[in-house]
C-alpha atoms as a PDB file:
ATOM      1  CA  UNK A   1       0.000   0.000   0.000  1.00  0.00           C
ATOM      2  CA  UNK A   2       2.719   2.391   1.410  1.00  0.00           C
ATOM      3  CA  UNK A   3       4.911   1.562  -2.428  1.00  0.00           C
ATOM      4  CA  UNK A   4       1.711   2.141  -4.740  1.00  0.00           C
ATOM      5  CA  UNK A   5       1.191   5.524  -3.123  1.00  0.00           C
ATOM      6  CA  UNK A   6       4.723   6.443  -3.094  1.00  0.00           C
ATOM      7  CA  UNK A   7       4.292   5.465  -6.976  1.00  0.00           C
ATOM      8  CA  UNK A   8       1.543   7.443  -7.768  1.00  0.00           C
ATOM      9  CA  UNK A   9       2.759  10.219  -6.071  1.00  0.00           C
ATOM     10  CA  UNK A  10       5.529   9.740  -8.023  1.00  0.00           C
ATOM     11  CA  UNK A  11       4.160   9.744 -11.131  1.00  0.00           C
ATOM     12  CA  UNK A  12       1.890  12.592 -10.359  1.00  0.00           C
ATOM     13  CA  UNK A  13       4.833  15.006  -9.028  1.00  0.00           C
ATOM     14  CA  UNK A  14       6.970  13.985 -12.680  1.00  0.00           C
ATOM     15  CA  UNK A  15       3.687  14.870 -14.687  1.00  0.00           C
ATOM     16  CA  UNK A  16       3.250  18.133 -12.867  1.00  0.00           C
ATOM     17  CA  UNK A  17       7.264  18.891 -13.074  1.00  0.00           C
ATOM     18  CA  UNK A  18       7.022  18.211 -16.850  1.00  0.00           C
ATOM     19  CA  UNK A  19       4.005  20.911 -17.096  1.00  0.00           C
ATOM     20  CA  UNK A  20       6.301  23.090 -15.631  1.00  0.00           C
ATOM     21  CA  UNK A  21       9.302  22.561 -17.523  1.00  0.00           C
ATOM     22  CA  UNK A  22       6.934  22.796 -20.986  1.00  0.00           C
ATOM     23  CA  UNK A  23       6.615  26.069 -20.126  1.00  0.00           C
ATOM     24  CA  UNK A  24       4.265  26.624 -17.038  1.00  0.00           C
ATOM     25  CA  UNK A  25       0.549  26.186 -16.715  1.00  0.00           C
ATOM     26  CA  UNK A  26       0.232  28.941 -18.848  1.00  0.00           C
ATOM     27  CA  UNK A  27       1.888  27.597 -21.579  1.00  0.00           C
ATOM     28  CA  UNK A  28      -0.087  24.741 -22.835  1.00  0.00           C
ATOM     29  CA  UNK A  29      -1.036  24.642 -26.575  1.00  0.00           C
ATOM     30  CA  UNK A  30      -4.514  25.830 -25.737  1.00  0.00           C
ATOM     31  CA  UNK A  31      -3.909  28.443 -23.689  1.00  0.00           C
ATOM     32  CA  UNK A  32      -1.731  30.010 -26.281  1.00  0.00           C
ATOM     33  CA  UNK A  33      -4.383  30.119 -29.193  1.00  0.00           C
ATOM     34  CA  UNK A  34      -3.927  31.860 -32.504  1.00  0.00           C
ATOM     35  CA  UNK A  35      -4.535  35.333 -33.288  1.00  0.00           C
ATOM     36  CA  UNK A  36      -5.819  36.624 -36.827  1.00  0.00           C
ATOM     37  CA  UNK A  37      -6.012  40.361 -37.560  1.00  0.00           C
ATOM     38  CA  UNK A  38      -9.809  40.284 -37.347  1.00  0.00           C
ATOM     39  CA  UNK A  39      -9.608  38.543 -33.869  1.00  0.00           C
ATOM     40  CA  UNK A  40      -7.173  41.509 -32.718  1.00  0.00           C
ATOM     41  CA  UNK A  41      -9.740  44.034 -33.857  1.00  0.00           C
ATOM     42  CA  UNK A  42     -12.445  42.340 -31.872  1.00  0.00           C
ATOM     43  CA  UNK A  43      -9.786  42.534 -28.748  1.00  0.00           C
ATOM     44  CA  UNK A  44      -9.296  46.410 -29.583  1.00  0.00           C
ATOM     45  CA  UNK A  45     -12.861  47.246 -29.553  1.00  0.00           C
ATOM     46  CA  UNK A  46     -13.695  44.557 -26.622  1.00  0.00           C
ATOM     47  CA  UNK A  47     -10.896  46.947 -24.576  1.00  0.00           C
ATOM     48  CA  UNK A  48     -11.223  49.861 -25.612  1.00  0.00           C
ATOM     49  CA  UNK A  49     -11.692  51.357 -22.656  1.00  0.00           C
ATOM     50  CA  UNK A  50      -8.327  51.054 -21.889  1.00  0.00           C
ATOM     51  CA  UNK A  51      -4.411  51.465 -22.577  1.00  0.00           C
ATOM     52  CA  UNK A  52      -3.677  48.762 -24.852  1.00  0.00           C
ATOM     53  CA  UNK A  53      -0.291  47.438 -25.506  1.00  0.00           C
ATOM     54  CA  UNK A  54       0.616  44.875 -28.105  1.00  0.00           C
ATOM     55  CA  UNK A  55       4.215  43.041 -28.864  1.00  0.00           C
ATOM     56  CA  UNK A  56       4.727  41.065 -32.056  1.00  0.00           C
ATOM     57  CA  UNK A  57       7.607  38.957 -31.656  1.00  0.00           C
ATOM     58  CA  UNK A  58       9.285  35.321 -32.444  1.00  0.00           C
ATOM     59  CA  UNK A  59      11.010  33.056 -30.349  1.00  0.00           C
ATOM     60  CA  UNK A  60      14.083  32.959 -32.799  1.00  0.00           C
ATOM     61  CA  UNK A  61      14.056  36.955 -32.550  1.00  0.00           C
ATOM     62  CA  UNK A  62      17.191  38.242 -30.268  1.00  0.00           C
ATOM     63  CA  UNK A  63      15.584  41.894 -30.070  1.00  0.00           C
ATOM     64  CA  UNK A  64      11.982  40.220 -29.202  1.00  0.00           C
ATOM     65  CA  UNK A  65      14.090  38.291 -26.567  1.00  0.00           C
ATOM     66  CA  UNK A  66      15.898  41.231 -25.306  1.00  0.00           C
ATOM     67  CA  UNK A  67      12.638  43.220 -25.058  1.00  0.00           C
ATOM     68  CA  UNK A  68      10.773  40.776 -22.965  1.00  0.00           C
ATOM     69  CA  UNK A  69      11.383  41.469 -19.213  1.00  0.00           C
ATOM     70  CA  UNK A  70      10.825  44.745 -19.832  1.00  0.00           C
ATOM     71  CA  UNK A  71       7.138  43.923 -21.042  1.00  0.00           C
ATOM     72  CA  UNK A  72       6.916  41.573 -18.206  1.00  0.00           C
ATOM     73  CA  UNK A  73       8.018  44.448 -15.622  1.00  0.00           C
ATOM     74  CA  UNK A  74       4.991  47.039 -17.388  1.00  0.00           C
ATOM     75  CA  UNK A  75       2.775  44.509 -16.773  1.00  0.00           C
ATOM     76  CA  UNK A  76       3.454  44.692 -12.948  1.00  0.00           C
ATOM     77  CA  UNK A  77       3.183  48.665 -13.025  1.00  0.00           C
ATOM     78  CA  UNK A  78      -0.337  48.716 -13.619  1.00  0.00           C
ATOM     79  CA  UNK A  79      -3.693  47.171 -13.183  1.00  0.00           C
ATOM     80  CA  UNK A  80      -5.726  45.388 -15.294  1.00  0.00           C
ATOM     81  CA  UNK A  81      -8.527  47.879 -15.181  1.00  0.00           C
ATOM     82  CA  UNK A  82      -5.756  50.884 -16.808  1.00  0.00           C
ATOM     83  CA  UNK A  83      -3.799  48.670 -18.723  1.00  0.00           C
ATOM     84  CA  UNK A  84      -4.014  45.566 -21.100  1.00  0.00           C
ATOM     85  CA  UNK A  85      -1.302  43.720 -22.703  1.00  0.00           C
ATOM     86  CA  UNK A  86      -0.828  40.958 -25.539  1.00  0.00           C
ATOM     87  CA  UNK A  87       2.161  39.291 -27.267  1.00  0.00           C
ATOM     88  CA  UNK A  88       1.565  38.211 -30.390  1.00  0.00           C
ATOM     89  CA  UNK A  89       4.207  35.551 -31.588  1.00  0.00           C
ATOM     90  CA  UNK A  90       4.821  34.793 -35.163  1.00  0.00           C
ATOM     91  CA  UNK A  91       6.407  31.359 -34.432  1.00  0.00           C
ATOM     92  CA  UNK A  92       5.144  28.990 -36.238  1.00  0.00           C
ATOM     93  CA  UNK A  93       3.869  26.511 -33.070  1.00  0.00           C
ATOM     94  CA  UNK A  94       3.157  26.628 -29.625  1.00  0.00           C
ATOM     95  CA  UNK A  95       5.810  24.664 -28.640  1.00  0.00           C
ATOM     96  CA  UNK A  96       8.501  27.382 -29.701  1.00  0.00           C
ATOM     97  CA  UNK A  97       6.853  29.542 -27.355  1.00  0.00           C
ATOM     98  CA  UNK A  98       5.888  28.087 -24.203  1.00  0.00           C
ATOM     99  CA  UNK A  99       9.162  27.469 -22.793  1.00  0.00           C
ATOM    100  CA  UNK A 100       8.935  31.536 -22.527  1.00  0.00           C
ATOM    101  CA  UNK A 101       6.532  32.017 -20.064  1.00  0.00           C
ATOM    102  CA  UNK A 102       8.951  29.906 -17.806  1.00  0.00           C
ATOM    103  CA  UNK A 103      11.720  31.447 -19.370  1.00  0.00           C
ATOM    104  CA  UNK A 104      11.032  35.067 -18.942  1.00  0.00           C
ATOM    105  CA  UNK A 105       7.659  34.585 -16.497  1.00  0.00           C
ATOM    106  CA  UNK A 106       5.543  35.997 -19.069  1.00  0.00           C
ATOM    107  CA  UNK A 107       2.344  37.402 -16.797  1.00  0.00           C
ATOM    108  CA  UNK A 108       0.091  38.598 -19.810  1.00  0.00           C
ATOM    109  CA  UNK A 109      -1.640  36.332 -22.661  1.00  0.00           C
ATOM    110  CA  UNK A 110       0.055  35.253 -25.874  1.00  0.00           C
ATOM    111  CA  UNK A 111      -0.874  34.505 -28.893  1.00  0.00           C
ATOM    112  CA  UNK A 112       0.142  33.104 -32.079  1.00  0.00           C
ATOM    113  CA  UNK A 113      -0.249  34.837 -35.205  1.00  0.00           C
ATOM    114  CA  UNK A 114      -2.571  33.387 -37.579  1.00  0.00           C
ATOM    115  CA  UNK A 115      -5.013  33.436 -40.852  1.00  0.00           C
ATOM    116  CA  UNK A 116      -2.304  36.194 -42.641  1.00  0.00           C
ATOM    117  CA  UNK A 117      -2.082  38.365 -39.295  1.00  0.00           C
ATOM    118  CA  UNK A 118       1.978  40.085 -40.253  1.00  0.00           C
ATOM    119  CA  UNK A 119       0.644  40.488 -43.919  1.00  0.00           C
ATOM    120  CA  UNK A 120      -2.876  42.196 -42.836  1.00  0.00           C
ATOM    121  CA  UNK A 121      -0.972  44.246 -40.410  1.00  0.00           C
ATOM    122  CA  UNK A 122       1.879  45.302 -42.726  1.00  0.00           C
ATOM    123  CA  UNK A 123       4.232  44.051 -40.551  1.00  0.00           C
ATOM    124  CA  UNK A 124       7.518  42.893 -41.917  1.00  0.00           C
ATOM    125  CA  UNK A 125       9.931  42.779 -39.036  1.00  0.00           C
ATOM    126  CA  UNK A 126      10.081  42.352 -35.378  1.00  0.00           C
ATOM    127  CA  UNK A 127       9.456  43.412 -32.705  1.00  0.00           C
ATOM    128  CA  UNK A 128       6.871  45.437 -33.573  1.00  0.00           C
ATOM    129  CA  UNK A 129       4.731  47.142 -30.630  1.00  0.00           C
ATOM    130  CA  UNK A 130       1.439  49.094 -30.848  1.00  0.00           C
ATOM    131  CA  UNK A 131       0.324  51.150 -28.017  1.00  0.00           C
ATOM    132  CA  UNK A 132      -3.629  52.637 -27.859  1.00  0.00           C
ATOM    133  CA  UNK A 133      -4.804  55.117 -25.877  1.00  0.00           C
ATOM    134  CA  UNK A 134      -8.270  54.374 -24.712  1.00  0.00           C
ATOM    135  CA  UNK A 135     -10.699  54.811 -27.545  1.00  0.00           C
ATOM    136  CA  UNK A 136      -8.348  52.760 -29.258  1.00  0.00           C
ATOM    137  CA  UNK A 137      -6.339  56.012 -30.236  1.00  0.00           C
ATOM    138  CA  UNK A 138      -2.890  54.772 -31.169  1.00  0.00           C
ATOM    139  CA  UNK A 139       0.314  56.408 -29.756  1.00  0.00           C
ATOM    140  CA  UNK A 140       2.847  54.264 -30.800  1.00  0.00           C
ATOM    141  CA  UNK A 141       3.249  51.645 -33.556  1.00  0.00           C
ATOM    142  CA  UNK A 142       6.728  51.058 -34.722  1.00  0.00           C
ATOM    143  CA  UNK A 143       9.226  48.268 -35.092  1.00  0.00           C
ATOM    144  CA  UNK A 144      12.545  47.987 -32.805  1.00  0.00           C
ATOM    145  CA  UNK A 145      13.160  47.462 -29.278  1.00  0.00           C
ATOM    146  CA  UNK A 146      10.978  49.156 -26.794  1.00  0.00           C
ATOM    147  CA  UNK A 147      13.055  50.316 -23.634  1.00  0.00           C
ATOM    148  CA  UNK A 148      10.854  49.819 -20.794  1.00  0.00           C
ATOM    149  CA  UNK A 149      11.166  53.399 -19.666  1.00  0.00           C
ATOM    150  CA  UNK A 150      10.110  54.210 -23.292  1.00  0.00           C
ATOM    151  CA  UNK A 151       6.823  52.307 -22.936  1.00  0.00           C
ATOM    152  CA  UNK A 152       5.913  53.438 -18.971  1.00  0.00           C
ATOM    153  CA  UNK A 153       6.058  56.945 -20.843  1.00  0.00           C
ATOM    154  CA  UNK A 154       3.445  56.020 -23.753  1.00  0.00           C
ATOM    155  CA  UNK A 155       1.431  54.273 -21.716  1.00  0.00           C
ATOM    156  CA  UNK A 156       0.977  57.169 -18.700  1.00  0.00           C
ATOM    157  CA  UNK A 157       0.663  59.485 -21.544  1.00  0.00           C
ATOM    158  CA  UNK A 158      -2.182  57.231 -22.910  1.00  0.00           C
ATOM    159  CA  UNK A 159      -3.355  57.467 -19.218  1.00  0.00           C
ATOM    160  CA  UNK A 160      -3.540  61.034 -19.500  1.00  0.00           C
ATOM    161  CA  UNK A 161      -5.716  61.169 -22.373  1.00  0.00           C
ATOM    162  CA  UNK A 162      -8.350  59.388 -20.949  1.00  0.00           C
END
């Protein structure tokens, strides 16, 4: 009795370790679900009362990479009620990504790209990051590295306009 539970327990503590490794509970395929450019308008419009910040990025990217705890850090500053965040990854599966939210302790949703999203957006490198005031009024949308600092700014600026 004492060696079956010991077992079980055993098995259950390598299945939950292997979650984690994967990437977190966060980071299983479908909680990571794909993102078309239509689907992103219906998220602008569903938020829209609210700063809204969005990061394109890959996996393979070393900018997108370098970027990253800086997005995670923003997403601490503020509440969910001000401020709403997405990544968007371009990867082309889930399991490229998931070892990030481990990696980097990604705290907001991701997304993959899907259904044409770079193409319908125009974008042709990464990182890309988009930044809306509420009303959905954009105040940034440009490709390169985002400096944290430089993102608290648009976003408390987007505050502002409110």
């Amino acid at each position: 009795m004492y060696r079956k539970t010991i077992t079980r327990l055993g098995a259950f503590l390598l299945a939950l370790s292997l979650l984690f490794v994967a990437g977190g509970p966060g980071a299983r395929a479908q909680d990571v679900p794909p993102l078309t450019a239509d689907g992103l308008a219906e998220f602008l419009e569903d938020n829209q009362d609210k700063v809204i910040v969005v990061n394109v990025f890959a996996s393979w990217c070393g900018p997108c990479m370098t970027e990253l705890p800086g997005l995670v850090k923003v997403r601490e500053k503020y509440s969910s009620d001000q401020v709403v965040m997405i990544g968007v990854s371009i990867d082309e599966s889930v399991q490229e990504v998931a070892p990030l939210f481990s990696q980097f302790g990604l705290n907001y949703p991701i997304y993959i790209a899907s259904g044409g999203f770079s193409e319908d957006l125009g974008i042709e490198s990464i990182p890309t990051n988009f930044i809306f005031a509420p009303g959905v009024k954009p105040v940034y949308a440009d490709v390169g590295i985002l400096a944290e600092e430089d993102i608290v700014k648009y976003i408390d600026g987007a505050l502002k306009q409110d």
